[in-house]
PDB file of N, CA and C in Angstrom:
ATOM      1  N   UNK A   1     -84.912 -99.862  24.578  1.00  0.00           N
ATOM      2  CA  UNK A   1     -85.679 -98.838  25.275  1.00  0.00           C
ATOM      3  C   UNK A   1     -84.744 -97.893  26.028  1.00  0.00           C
ATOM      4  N   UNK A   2     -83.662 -98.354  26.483  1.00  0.00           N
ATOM      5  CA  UNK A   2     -82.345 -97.449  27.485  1.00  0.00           C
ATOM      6  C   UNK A   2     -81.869 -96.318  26.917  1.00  0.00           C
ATOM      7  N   UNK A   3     -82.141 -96.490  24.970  1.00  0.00           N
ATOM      8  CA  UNK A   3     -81.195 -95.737  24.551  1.00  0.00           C
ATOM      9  C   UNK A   3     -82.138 -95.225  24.009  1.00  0.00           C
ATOM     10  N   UNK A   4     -83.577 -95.607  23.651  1.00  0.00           N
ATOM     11  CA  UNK A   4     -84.362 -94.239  23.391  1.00  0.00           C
ATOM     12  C   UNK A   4     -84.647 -93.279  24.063  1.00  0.00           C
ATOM     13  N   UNK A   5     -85.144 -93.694  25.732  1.00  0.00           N
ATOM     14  CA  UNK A   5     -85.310 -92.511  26.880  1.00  0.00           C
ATOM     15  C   UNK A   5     -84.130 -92.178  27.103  1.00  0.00           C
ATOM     16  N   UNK A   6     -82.713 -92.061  27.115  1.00  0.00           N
ATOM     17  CA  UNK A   6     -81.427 -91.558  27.188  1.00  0.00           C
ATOM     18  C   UNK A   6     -81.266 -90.484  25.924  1.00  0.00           C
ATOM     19  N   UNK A   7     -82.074 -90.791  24.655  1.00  0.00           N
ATOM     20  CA  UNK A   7     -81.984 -89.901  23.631  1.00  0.00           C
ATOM     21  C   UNK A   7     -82.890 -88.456  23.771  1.00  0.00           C
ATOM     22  N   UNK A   8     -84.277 -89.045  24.282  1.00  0.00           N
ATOM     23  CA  UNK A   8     -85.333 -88.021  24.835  1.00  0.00           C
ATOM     24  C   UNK A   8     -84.970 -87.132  25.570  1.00  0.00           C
ATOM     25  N   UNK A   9     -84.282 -88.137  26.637  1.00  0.00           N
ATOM     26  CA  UNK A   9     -84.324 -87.363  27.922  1.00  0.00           C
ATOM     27  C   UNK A   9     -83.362 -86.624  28.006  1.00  0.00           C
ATOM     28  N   UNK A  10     -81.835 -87.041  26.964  1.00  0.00           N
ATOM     29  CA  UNK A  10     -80.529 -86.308  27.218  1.00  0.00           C
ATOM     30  C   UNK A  10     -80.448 -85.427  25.830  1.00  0.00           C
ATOM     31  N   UNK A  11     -80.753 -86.038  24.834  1.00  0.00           N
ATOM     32  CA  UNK A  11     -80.731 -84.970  23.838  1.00  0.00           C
ATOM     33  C   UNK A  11     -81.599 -83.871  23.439  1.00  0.00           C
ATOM     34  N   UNK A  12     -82.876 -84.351  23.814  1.00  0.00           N
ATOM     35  CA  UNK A  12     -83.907 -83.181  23.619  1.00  0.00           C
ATOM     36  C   UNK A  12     -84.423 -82.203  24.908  1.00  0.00           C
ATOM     37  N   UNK A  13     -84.125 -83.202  25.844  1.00  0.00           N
ATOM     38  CA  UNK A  13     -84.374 -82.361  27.399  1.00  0.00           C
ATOM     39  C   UNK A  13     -85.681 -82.468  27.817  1.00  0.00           C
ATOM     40  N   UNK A  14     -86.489 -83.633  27.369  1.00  0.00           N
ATOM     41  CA  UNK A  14     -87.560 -84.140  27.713  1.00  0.00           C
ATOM     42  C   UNK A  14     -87.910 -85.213  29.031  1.00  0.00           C
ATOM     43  N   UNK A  15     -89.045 -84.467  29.672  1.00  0.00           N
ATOM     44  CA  UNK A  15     -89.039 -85.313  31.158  1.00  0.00           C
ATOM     45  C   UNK A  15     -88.981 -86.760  30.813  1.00  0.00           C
ATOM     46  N   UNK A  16     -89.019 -88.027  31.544  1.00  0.00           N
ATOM     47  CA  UNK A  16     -89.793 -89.093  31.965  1.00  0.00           C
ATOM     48  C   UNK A  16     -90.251 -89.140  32.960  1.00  0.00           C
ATOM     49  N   UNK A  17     -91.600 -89.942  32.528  1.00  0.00           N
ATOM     50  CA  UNK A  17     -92.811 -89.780  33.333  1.00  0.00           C
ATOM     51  C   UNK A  17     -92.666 -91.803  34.129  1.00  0.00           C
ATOM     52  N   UNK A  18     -93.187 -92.905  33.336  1.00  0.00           N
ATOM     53  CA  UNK A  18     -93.284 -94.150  33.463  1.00  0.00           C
ATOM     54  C   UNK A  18     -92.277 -94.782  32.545  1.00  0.00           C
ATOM     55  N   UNK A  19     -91.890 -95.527  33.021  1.00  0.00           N
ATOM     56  CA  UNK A  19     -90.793 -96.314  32.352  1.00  0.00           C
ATOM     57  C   UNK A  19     -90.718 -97.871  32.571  1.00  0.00           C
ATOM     58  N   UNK A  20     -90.473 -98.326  31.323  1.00  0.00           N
ATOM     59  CA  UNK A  20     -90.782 -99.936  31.622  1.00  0.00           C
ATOM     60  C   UNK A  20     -89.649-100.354  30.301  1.00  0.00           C
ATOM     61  N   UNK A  21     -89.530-101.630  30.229  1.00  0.00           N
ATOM     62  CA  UNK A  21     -88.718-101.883  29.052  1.00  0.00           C
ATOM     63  C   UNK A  21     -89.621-102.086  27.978  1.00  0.00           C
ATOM     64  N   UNK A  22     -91.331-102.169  27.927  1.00  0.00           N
ATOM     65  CA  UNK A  22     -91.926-102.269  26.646  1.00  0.00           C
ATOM     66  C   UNK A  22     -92.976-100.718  26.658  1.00  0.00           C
ATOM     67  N   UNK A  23     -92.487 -99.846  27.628  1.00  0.00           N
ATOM     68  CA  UNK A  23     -93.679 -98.952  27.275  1.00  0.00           C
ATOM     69  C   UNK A  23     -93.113 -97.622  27.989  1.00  0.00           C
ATOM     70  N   UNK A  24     -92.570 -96.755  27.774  1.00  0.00           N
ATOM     71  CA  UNK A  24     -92.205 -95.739  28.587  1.00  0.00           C
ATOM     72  C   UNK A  24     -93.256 -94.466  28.152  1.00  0.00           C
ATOM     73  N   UNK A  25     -93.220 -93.134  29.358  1.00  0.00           N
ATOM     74  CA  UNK A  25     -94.516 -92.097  28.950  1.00  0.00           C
ATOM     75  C   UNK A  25     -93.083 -91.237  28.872  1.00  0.00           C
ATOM     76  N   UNK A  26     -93.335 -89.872  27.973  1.00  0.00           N
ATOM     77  CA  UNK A  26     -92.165 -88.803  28.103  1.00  0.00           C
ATOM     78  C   UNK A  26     -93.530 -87.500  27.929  1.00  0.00           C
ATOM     79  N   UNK A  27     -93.163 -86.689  28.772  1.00  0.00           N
ATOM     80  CA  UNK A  27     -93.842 -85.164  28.677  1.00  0.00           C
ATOM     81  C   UNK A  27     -93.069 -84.511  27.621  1.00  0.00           C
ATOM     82  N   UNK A  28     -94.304 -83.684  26.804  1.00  0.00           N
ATOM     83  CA  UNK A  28     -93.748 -83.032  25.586  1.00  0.00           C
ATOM     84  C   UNK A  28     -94.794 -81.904  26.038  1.00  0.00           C
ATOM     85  N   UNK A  29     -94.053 -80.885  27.025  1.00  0.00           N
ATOM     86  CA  UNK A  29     -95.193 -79.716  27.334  1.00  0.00           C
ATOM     87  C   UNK A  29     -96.834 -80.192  28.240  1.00  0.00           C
ATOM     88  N   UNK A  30     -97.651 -79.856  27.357  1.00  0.00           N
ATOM     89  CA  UNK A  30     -98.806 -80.645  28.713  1.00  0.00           C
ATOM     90  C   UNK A  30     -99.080 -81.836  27.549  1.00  0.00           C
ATOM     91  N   UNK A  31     -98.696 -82.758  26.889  1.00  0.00           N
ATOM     92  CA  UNK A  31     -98.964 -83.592  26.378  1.00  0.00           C
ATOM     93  C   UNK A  31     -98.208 -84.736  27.034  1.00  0.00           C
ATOM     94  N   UNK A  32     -98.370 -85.810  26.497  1.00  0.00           N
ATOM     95  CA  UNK A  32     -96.995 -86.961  26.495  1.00  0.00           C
ATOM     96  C   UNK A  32     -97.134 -87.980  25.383  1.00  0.00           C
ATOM     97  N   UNK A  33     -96.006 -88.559  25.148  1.00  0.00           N
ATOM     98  CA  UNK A  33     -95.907 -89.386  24.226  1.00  0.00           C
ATOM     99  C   UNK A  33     -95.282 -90.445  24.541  1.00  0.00           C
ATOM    100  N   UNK A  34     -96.076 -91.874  24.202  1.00  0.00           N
ATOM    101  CA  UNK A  34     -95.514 -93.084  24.695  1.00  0.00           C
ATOM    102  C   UNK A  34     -94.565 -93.362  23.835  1.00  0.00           C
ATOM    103  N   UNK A  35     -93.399 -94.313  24.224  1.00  0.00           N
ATOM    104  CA  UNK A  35     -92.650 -95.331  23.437  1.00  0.00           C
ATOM    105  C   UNK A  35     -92.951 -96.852  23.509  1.00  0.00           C
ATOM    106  N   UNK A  36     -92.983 -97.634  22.854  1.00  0.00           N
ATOM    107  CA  UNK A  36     -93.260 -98.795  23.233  1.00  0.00           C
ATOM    108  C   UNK A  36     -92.387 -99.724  22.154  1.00  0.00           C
ATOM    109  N   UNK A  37     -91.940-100.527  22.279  1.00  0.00           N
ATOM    110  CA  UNK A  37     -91.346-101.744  21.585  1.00  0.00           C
ATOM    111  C   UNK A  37     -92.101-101.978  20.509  1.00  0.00           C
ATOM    112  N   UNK A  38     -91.917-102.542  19.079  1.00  0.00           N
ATOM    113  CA  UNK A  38     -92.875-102.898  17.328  1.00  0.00           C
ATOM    114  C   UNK A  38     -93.329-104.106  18.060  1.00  0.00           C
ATOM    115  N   UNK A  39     -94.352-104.057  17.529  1.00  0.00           N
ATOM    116  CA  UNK A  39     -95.011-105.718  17.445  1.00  0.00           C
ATOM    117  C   UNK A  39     -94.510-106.718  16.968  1.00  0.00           C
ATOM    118  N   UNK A  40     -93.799-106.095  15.733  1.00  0.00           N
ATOM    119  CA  UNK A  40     -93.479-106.828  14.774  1.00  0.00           C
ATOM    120  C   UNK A  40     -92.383-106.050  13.482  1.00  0.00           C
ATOM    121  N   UNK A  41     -91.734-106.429  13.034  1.00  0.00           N
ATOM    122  CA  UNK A  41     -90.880-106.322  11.667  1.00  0.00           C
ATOM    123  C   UNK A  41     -89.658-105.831  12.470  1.00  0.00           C
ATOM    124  N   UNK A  42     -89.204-105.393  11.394  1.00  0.00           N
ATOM    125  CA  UNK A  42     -87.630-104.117  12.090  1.00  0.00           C
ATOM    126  C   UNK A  42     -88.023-102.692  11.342  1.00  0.00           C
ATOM    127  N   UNK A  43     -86.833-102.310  11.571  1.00  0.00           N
ATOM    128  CA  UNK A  43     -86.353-100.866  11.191  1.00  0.00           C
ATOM    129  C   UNK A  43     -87.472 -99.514  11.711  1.00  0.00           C
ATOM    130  N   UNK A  44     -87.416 -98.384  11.512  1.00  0.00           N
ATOM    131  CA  UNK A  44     -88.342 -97.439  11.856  1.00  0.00           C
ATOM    132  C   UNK A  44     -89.274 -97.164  11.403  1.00  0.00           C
ATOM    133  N   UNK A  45     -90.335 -96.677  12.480  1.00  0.00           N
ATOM    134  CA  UNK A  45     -91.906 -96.196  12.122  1.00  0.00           C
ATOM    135  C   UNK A  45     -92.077 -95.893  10.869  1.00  0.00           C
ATOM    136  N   UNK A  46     -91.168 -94.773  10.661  1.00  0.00           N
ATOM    137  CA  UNK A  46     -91.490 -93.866   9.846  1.00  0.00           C
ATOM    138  C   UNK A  46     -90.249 -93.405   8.832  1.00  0.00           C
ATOM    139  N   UNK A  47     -90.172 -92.219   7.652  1.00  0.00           N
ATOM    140  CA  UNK A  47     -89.044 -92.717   6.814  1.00  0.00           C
ATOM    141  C   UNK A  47     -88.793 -90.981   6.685  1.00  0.00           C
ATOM    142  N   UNK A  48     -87.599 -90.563   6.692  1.00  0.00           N
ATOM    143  CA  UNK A  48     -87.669 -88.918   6.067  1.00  0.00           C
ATOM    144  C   UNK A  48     -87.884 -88.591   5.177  1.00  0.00           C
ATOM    145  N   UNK A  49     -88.533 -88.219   4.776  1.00  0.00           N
ATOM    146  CA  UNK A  49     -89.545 -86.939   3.761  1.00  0.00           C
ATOM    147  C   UNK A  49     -90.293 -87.656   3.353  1.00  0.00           C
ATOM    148  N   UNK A  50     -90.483 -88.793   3.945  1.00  0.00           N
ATOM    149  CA  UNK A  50     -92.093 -89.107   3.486  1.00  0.00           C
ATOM    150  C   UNK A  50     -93.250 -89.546   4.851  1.00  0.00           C
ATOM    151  N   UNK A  51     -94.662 -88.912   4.483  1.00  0.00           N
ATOM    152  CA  UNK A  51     -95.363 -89.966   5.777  1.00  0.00           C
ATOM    153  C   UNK A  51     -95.209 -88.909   7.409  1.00  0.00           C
ATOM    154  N   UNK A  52     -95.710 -88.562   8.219  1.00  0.00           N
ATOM    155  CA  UNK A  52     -95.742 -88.261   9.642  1.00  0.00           C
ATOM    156  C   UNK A  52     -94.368 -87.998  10.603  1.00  0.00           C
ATOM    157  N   UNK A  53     -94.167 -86.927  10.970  1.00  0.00           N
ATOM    158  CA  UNK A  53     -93.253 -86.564  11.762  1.00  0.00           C
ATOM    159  C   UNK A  53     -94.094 -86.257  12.944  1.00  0.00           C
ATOM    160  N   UNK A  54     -92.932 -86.819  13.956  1.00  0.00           N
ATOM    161  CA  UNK A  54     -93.268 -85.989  15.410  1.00  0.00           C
ATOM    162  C   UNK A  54     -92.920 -84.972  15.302  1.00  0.00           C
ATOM    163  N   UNK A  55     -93.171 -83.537  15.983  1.00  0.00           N
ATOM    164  CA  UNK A  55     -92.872 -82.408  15.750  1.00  0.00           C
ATOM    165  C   UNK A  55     -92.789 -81.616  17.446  1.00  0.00           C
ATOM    166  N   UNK A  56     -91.588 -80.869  17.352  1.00  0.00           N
ATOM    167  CA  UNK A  56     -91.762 -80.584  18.727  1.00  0.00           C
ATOM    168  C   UNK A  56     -91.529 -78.743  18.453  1.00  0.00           C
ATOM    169  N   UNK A  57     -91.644 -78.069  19.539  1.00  0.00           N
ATOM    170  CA  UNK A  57     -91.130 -76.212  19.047  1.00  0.00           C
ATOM    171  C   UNK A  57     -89.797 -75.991  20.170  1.00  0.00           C
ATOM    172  N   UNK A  58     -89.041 -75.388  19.327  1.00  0.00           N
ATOM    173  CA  UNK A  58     -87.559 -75.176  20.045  1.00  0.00           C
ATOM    174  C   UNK A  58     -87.733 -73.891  19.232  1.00  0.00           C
ATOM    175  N   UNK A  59     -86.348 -73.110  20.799  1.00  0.00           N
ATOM    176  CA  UNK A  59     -86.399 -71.979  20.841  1.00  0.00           C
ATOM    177  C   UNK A  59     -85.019 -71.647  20.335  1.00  0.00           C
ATOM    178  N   UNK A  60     -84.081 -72.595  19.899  1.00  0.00           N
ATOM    179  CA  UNK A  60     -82.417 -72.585  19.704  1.00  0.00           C
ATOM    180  C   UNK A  60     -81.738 -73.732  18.856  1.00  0.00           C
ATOM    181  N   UNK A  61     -82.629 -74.403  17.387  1.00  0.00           N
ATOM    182  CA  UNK A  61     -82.357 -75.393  16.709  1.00  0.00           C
ATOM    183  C   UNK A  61     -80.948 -75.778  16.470  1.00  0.00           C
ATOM    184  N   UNK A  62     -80.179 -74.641  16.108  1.00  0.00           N
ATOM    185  CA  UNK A  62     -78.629 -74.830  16.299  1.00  0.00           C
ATOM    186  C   UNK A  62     -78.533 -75.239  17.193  1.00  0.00           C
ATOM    187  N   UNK A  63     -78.088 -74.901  18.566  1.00  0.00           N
ATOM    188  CA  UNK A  63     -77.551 -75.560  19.922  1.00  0.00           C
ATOM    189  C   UNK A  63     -78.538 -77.102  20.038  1.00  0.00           C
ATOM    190  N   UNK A  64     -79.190 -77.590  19.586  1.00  0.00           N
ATOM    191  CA  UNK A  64     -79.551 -79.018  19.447  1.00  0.00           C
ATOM    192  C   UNK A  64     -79.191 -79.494  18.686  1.00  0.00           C
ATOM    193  N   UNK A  65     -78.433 -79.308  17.460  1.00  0.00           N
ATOM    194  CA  UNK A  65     -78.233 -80.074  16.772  1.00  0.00           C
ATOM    195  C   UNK A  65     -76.948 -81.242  17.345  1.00  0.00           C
ATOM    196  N   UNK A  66     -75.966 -80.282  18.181  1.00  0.00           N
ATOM    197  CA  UNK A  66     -75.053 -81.150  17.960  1.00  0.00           C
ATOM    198  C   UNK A  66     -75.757 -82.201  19.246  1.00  0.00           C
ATOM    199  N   UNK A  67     -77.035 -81.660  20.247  1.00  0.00           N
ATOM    200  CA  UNK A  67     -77.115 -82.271  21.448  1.00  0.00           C
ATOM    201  C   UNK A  67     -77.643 -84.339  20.440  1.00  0.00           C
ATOM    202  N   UNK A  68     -78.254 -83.981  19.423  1.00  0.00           N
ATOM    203  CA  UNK A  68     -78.922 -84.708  18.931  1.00  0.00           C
ATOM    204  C   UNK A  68     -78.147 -85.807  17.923  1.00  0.00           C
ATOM    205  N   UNK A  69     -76.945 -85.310  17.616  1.00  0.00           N
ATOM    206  CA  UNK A  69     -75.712 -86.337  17.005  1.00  0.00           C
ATOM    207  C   UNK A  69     -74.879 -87.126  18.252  1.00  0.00           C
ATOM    208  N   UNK A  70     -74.651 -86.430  19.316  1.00  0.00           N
ATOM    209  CA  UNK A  70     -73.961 -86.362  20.516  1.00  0.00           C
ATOM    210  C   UNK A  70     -74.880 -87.657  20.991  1.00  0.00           C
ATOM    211  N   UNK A  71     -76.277 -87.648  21.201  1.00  0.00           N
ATOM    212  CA  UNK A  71     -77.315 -88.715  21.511  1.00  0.00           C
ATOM    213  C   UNK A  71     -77.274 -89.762  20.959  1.00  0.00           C
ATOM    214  N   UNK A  72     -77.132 -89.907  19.394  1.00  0.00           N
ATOM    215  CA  UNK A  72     -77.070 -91.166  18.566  1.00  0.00           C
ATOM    216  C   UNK A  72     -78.220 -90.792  17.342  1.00  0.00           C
ATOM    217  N   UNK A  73     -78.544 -89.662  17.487  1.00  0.00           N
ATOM    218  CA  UNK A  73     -79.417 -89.120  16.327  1.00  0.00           C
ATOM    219  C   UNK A  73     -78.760 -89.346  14.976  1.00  0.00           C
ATOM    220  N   UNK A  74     -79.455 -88.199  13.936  1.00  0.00           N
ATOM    221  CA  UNK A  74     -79.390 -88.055  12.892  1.00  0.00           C
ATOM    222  C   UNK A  74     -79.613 -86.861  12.688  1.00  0.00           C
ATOM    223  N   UNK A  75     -78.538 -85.865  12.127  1.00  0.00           N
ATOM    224  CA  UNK A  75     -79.396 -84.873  11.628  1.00  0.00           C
ATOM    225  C   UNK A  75     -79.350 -84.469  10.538  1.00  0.00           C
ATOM    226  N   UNK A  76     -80.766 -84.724   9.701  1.00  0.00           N
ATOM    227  CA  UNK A  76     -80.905 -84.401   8.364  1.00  0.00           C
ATOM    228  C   UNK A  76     -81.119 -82.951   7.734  1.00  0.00           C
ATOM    229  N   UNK A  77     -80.721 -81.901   8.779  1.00  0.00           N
ATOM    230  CA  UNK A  77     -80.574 -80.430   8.132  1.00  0.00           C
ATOM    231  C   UNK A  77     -81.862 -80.081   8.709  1.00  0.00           C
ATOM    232  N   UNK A  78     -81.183 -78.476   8.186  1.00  0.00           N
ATOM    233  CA  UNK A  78     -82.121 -77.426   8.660  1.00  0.00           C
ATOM    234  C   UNK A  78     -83.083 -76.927   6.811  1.00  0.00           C
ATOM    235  N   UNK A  79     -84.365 -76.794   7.086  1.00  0.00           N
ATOM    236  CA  UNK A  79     -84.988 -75.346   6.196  1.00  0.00           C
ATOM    237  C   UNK A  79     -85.884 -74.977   6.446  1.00  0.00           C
ATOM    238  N   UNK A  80     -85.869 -73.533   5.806  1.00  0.00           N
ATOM    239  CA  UNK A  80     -87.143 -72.653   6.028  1.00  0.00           C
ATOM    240  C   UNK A  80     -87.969 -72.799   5.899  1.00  0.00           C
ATOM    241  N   UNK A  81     -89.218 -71.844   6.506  1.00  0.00           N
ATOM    242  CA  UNK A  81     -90.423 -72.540   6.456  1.00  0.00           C
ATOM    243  C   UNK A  81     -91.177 -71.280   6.788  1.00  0.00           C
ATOM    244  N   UNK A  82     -92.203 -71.031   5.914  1.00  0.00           N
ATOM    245  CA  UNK A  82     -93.153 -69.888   6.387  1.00  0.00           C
ATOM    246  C   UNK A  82     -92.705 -69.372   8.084  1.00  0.00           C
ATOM    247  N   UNK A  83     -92.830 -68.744   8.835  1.00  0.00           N
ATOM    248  CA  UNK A  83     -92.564 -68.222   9.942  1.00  0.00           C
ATOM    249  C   UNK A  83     -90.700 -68.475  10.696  1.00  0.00           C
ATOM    250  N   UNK A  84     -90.358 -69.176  10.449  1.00  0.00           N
ATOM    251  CA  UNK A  84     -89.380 -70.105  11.180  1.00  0.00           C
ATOM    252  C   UNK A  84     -88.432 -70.736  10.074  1.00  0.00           C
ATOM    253  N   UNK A  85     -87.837 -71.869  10.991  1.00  0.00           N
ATOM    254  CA  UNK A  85     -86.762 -72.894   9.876  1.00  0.00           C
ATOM    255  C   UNK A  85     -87.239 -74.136  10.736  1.00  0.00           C
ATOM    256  N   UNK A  86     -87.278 -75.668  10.357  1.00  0.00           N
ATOM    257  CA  UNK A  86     -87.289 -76.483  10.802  1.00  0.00           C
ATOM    258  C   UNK A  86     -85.942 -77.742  10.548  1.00  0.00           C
ATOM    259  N   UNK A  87     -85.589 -78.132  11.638  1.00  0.00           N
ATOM    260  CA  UNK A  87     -84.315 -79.300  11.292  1.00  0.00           C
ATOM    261  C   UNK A  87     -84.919 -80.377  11.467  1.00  0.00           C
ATOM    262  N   UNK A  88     -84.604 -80.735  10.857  1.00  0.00           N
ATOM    263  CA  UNK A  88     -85.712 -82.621  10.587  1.00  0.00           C
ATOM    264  C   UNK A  88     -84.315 -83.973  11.260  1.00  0.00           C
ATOM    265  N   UNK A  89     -84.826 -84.534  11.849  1.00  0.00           N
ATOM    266  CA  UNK A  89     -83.888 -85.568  12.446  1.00  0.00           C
ATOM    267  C   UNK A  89     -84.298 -86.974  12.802  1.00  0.00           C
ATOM    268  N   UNK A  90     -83.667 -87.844  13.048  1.00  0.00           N
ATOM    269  CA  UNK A  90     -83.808 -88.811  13.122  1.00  0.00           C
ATOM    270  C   UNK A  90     -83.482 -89.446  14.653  1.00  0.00           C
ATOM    271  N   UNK A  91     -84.137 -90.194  15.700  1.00  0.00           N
ATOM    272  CA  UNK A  91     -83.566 -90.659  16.943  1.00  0.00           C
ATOM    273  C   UNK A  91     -82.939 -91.696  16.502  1.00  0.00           C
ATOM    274  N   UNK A  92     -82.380 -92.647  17.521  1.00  0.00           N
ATOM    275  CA  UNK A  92     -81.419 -93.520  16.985  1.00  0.00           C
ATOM    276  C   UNK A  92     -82.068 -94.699  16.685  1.00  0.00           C
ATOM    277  N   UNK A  93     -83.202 -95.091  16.640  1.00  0.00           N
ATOM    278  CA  UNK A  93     -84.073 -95.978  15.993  1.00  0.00           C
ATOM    279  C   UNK A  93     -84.405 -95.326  14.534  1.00  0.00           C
ATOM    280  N   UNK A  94     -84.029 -94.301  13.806  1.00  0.00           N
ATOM    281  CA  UNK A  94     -84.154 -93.703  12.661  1.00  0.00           C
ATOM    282  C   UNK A  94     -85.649 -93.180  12.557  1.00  0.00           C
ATOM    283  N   UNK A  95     -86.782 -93.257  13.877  1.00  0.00           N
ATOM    284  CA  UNK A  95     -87.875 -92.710  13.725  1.00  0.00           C
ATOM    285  C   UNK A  95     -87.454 -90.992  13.315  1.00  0.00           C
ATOM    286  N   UNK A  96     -88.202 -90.549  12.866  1.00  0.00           N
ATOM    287  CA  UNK A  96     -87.903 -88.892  11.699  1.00  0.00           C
ATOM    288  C   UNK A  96     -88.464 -88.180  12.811  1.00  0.00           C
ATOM    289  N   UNK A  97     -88.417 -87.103  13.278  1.00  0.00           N
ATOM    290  CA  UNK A  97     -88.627 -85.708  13.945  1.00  0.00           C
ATOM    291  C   UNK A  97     -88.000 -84.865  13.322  1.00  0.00           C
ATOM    292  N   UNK A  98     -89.307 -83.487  14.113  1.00  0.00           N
ATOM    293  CA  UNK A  98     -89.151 -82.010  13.184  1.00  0.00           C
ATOM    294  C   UNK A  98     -89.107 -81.130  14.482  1.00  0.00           C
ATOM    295  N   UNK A  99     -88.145 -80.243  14.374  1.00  0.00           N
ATOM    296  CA  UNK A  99     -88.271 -79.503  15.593  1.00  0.00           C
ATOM    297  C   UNK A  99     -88.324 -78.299  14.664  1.00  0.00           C
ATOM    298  N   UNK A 100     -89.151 -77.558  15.492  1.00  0.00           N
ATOM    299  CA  UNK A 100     -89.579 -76.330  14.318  1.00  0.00           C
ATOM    300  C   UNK A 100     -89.172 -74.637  15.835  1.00  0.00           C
ATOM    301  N   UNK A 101     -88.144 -73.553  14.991  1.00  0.00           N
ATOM    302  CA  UNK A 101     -87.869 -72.245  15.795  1.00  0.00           C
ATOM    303  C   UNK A 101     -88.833 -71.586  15.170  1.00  0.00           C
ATOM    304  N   UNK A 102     -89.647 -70.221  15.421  1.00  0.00           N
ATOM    305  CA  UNK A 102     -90.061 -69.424  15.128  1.00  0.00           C
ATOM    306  C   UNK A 102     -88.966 -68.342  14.941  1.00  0.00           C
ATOM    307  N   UNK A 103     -89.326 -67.350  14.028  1.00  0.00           N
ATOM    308  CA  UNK A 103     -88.462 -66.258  13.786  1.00  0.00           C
ATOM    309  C   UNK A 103     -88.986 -64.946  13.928  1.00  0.00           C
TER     310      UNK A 103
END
């Protein structure tokens, strides 16, 4: 859990709100999104390019990228996309995120 809210909070620049070792809250704008420990199995939620991304909007996808390798990320590239470009990445649990710039 130390090194996911250290990834949130230092690589993406996302508040914390509650913090616990099985359940932390992070503000994503007026939303929030919990973390919490698997019930069960290993490896990540979710897999790149297939299945549900978190998705967040950034105003400067370059200048995060390196914040997001620097964290313990992944970054699986940038592409275009109707309006914008999106860089698709991975936190250091390999859960997949999309941070999407407008153009």
């Amino acid at each position: 859990m130390a090194r996911a809210i250290a990834f949130y909070r230092d690589a993406l620049g996302l508040r914390v709100g509650f913090e616990s070792p099985h359940w932390t809250e992070i503000s994503v704008g007026d939303a929030v999104i919990a973390l919490h420990s698997r019930l069960g199995g290993s490896g990540p939620c979710g897999e790149v390019g297939r299945g549900w991304y978190m998705g967040v909007v950034c105003d400067d996808v370059e200048s995060l990228r390196p914040r997001i390798v620097a964290g313990g990320g992944t970054d699986h590239g940038l592409h275009d996309v109707p309006g914008g470009v999106v860089l698709t990445f991975t936190d250091p649990d390999g859960n997949p995120i999309q941070a999407f710039q407008a153009k």
